[in-house]
Protein backbone atom coordinates (compact mmCIF):
# COMPACT_ATOMS: atom_id res chain seq x y z
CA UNK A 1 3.09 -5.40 -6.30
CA UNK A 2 4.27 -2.98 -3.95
CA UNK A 3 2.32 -2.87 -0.41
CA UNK A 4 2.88 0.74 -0.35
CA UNK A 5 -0.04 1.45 -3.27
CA UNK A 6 -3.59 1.75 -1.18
CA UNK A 7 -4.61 -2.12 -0.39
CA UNK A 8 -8.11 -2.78 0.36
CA UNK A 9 -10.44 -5.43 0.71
CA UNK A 10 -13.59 -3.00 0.10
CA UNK A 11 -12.39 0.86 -0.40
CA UNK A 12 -11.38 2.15 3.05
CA UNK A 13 -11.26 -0.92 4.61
CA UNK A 14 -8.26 -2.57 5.73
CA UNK A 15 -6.76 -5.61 3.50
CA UNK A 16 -8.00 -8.95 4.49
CA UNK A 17 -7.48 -11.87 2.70
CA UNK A 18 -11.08 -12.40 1.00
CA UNK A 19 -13.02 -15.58 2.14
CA UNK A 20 -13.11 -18.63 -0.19
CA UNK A 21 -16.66 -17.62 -1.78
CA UNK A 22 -16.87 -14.14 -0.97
CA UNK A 23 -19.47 -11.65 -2.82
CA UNK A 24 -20.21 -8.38 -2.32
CA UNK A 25 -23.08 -5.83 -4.12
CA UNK A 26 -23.67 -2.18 -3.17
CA UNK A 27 -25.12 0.80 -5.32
CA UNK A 28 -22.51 3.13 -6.06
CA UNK A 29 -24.27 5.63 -4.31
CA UNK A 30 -23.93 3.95 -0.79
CA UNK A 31 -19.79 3.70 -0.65
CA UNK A 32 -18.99 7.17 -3.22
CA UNK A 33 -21.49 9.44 -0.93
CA UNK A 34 -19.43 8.70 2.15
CA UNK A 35 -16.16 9.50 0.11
CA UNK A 36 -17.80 12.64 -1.34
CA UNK A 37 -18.11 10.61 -4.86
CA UNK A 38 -13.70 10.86 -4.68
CA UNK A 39 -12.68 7.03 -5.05
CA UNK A 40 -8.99 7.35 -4.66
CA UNK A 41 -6.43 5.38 -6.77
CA UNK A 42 -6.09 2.09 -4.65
CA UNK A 43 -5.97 -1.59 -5.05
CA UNK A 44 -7.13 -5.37 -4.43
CA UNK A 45 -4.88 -8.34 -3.55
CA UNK A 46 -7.45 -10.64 -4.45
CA UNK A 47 -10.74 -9.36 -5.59
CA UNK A 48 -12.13 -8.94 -8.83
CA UNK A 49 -14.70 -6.20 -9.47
CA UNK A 50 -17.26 -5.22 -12.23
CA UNK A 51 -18.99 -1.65 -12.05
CA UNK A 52 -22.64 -1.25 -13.82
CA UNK A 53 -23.28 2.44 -14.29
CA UNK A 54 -26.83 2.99 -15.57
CA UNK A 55 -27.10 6.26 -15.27
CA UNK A 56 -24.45 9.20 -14.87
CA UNK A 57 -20.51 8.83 -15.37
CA UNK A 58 -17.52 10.72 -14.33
CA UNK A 59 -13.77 9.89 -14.51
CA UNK A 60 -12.34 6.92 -14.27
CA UNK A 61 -8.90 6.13 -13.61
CA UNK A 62 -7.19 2.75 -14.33
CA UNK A 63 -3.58 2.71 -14.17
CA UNK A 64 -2.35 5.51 -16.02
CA UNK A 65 -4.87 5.93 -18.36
CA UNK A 66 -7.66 8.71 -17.34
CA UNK A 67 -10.85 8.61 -18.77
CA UNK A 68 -14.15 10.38 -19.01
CA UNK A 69 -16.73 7.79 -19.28
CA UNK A 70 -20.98 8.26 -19.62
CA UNK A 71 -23.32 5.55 -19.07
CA UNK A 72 -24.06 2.84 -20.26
CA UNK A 73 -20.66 1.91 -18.55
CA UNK A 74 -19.33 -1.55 -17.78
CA UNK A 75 -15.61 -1.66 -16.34
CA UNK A 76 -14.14 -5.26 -15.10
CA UNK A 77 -10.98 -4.87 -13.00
CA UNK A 78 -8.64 -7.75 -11.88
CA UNK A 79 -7.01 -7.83 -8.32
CA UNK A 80 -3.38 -6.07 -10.25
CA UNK A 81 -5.27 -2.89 -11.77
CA UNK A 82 -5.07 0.33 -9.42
CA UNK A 83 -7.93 1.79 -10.50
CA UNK A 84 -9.95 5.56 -8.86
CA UNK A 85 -13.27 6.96 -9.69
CA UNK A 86 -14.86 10.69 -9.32
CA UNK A 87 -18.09 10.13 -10.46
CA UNK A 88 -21.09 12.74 -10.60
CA UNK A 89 -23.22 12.57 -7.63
CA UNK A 90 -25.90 12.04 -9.62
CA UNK A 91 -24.43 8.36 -10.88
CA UNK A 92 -26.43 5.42 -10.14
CA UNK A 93 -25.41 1.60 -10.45
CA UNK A 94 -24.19 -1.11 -8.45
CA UNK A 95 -20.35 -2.63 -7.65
CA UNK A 96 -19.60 -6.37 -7.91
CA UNK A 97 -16.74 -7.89 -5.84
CA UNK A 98 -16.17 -11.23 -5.74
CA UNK A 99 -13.12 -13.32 -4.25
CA UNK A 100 -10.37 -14.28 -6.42
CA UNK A 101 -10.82 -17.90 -5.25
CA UNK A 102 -14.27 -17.85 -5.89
CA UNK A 103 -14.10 -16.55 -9.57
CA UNK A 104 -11.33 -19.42 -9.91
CA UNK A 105 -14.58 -21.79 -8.58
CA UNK A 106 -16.93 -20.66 -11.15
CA UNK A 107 -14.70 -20.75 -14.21
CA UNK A 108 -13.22 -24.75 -13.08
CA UNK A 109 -17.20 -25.47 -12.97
CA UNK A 110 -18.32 -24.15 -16.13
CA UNK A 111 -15.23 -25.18 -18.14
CA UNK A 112 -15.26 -22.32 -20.97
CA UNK A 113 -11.19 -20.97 -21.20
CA UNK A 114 -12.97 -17.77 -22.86
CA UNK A 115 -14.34 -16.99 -19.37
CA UNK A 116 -11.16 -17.33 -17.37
CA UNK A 117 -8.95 -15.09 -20.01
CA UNK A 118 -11.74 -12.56 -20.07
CA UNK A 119 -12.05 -12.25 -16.37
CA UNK A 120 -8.43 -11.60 -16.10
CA UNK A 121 -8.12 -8.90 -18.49
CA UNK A 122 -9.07 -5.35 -17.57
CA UNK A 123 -11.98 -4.42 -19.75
CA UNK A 124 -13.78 -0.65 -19.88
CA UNK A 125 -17.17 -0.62 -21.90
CA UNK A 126 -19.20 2.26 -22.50
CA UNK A 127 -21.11 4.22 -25.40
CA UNK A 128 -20.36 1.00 -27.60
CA UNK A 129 -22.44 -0.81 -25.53
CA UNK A 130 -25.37 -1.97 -28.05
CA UNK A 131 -28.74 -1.88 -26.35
CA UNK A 132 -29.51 -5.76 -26.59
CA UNK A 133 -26.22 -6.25 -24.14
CA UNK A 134 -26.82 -3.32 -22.07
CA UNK A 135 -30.70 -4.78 -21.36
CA UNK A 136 -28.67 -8.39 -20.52
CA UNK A 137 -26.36 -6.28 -18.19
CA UNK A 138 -28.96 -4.42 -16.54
CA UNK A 139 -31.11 -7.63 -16.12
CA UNK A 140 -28.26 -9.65 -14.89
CA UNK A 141 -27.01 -6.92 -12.43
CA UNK A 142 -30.75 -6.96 -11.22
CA UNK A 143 -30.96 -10.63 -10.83
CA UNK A 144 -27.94 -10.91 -8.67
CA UNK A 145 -29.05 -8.03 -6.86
CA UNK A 146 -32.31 -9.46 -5.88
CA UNK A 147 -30.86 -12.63 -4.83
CA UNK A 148 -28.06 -10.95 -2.62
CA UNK A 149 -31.05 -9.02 -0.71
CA UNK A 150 -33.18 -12.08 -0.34
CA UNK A 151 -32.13 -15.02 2.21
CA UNK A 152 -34.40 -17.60 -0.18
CA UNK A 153 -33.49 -21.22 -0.61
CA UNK A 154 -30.39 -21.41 -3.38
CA UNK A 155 -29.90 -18.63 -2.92
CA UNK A 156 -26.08 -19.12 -2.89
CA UNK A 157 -26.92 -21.31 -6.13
CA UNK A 158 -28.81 -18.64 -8.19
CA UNK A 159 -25.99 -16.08 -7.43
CA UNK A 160 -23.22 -18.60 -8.38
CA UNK A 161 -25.54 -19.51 -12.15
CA UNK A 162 -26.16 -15.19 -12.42
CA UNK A 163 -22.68 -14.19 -11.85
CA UNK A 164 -21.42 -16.86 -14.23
CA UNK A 165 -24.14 -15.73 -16.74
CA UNK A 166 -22.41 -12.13 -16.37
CA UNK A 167 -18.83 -13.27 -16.66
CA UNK A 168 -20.15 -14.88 -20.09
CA UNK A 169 -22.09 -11.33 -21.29
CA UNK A 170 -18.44 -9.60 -20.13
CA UNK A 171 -16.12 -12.42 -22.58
CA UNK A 172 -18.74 -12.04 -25.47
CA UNK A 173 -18.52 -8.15 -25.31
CA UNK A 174 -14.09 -8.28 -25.31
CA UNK A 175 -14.81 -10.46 -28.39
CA UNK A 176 -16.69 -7.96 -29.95
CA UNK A 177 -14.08 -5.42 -28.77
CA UNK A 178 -11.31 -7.21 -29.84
CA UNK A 179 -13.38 -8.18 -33.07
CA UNK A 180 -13.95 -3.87 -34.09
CA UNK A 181 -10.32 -3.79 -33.22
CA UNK A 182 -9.20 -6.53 -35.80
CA UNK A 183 -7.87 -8.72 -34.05
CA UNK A 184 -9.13 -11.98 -35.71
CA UNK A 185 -6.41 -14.79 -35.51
CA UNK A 186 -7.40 -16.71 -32.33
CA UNK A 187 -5.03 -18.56 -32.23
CA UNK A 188 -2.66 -15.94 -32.23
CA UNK A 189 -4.74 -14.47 -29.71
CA UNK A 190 -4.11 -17.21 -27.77
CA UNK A 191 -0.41 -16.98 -27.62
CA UNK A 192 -0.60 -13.19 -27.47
CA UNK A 193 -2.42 -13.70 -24.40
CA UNK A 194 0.15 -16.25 -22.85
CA UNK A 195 3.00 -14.14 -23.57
CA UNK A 196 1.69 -10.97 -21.61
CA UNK A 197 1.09 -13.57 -18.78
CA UNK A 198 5.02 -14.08 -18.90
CA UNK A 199 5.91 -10.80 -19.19
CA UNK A 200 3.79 -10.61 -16.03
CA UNK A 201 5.82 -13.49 -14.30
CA UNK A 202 8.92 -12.51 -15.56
CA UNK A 203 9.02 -8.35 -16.03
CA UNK A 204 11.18 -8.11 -13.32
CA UNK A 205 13.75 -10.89 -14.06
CA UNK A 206 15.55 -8.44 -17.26
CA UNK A 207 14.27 -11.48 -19.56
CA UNK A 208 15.37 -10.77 -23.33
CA UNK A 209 13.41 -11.59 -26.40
CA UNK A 210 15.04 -15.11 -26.77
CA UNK A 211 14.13 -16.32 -22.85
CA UNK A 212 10.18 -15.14 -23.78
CA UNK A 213 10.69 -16.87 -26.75
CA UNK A 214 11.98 -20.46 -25.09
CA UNK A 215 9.29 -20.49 -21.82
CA UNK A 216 6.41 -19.90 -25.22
CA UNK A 217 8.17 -22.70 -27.05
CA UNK A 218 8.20 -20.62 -29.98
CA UNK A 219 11.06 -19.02 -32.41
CA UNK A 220 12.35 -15.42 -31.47
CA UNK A 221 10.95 -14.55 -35.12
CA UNK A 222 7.63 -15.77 -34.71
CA UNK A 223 7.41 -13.95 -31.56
CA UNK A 224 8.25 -10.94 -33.16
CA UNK A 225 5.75 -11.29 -35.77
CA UNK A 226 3.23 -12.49 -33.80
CA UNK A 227 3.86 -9.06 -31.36
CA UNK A 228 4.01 -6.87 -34.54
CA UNK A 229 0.28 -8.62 -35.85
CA UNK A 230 -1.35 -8.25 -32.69
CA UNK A 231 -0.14 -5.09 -31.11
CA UNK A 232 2.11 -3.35 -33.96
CA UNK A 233 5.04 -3.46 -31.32
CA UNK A 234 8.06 -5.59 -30.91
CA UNK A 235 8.18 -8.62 -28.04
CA UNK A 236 10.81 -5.93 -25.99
CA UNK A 237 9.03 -2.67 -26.54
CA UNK A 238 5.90 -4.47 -24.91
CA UNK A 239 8.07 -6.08 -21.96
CA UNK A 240 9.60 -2.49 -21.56
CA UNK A 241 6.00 -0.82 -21.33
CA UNK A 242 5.27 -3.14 -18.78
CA UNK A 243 8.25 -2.55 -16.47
CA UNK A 244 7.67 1.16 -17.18
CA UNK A 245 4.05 1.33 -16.15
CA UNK A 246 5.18 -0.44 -12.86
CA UNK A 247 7.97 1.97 -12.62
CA UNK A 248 4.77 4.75 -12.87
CA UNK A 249 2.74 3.13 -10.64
CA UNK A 250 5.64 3.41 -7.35
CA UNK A 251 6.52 6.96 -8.62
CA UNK A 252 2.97 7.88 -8.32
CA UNK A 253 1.51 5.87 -5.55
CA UNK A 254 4.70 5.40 -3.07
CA UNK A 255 7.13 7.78 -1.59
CA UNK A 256 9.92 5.26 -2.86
CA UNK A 257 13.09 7.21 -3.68
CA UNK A 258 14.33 6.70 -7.70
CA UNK A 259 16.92 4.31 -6.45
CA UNK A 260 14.72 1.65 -4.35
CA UNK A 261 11.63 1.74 -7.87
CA UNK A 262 15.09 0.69 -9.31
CA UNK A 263 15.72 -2.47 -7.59
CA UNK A 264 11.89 -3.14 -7.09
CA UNK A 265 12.27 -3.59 -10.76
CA UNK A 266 15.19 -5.92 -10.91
CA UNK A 267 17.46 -2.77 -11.99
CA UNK A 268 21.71 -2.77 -10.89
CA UNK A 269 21.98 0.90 -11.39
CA UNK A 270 19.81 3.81 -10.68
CA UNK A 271 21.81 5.78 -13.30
CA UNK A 272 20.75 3.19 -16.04
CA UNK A 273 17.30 2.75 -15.02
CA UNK A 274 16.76 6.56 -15.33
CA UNK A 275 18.18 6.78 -18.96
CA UNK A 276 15.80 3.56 -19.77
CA UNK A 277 13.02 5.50 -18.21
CA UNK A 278 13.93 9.01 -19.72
CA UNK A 279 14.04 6.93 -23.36
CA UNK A 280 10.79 5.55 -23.39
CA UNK A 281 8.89 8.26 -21.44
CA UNK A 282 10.85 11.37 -22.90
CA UNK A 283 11.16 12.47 -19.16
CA UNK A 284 13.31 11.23 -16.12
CA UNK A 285 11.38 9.52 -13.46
CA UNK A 286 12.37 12.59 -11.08
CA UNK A 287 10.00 14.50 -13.50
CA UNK A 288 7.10 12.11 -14.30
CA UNK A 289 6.75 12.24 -10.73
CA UNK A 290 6.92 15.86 -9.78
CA UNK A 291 4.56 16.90 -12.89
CA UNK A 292 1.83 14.57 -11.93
CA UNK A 293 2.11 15.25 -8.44
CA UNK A 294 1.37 19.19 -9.58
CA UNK A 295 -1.09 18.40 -11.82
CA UNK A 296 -3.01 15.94 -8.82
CA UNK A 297 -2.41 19.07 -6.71
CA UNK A 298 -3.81 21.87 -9.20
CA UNK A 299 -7.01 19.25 -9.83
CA UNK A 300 -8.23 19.60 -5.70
């Protein structure tokens, strides 16, 4: 990830590695009212966070998607997402953030794999919500407030069991997601999952289908199939979103010239890079860049 993208440990604070077991819980009101309620697109290294809105909303950006979200809102973000909010000032809830190593901690102790891949998956929830989860959420949230204020005995303890008890209520509601989305074959899942952590490693080495295929110790054809099932895309046209939204992500958030996004991305020629750009995005990077620029510039 480029260094050049806003890196914070909180929002306006300058990057730090996080401490082994750090947590941190604030309303949203007491870090957006100093920023005017303008969260701007930034990043963690190593902190997770999850955002309760109870009441209010606003827009939400996360990556490149922009979204208009009303409460009941839950949004978990791993340390890679770039994420911005501009919420109403009338928005009340509270912001989790908790230290990659830490989260790491919790999911070794309780043992449950459905935890870990849910944590590290970006996740927005909102009118969906059903009310028996968002009473859970709003308990939970609570609890781990209350503890956080408090200097009581175990108190490190009953924030560790309450946090772990929300990391559950945030993997059951992606398995309902993923359920109303029908996506049923777990064990597809599974490998679906794995191979977008490759892509992740390996976006940047110019892999083709056949070297995903090998490191998943699967066939190119199942691969395919299995990309087609899950996400109605091939193995390639997946890797090449993923590149691309990187490619988005220095246009938009570093003064990086064309040529220098193109070897960041393990490109030889700026010329070629542009035409794969241009093919998948129906515009040269040169213009994805100036027309969101205007657009962030006509929205002040």
């Amino acid at each position: 990830m480029d260094s050049s993208i806003p890196l914070y440990s909180l929002y306006g604070q300058i990057d730090t590695a996080a401490e082994l077991r750090f947590l941190h819980l604030e309303s949203l009101e007491s870090r957006n009212r100093v920023y005017d309620w303008n969260i701007r697109p930034h990043r963690h290294l190593d902190l997770y966070q999850l955002i309760w809105v109870d009441n209010g909303g606003g827009t939400v950006m996360l990556d490149e998607q922009t979204l208009a979200l009303q409460s009941p809102v839950l949004i978990s973000i791993p340390p890679p997402i770039v994420h911005g909010f501009q919420w109403r000032p009338d928005t009340d809830g509270l912001i989790l953030t908790i230290a990659e190593n830490f989260v790491a901690d919790l999911v070794r102790q309780c043992g449950d794999p459905a935890i870990g891949a849910s944590m590290d998956q970006l996740l927005t929830i909102t009118g969906a919500v059903d009310p028996g989860s968002v009473d859970r959420l709003r308990r939970l949230f609570g609890t781990i407030l209350d503890e956080y204020v408090h200097n009581r005995v175990c108190r490190s303890t009953a924030i560790s069991g309450s946090v772990l008890m929300l990391f559950a209520e945030v993997a059951r509601l992606r398995h309902l997601s993923l359920q109303k989305s029908s996506v049923r074959d777990s064990g597809g899942q599974a490998l679906y999952r794995r191979f977008k952590e490759v892509i992740e490693a390996h976006y940047r080495d110019r892999w083709g289908v056949a070297d995903y295929a090998a490191e998943l110790a699967t066939t190119e054809r199942s691969l395919r199939r299995l990309c087609l099932g899950m996400a109605g895309q091939s193995p390639m046209k997946i890797v090449h979103q993923r590149v691309v939204l990187e490619a988005k992500r220095k246009l938009l958030y570093t003064e990086k010239t064309i040529a220098e996004v193109c070897y960041d991305l393990g490109f030889d020629d700026p010329a070629y890079f542009t035409r794969f750009f241009t093919r998948i995005e129906d515009q040269t990077p040169m213009e994805f860049r100036r027309l969101r620029h205007v657009t962030s510039t006509n929205g002040r």
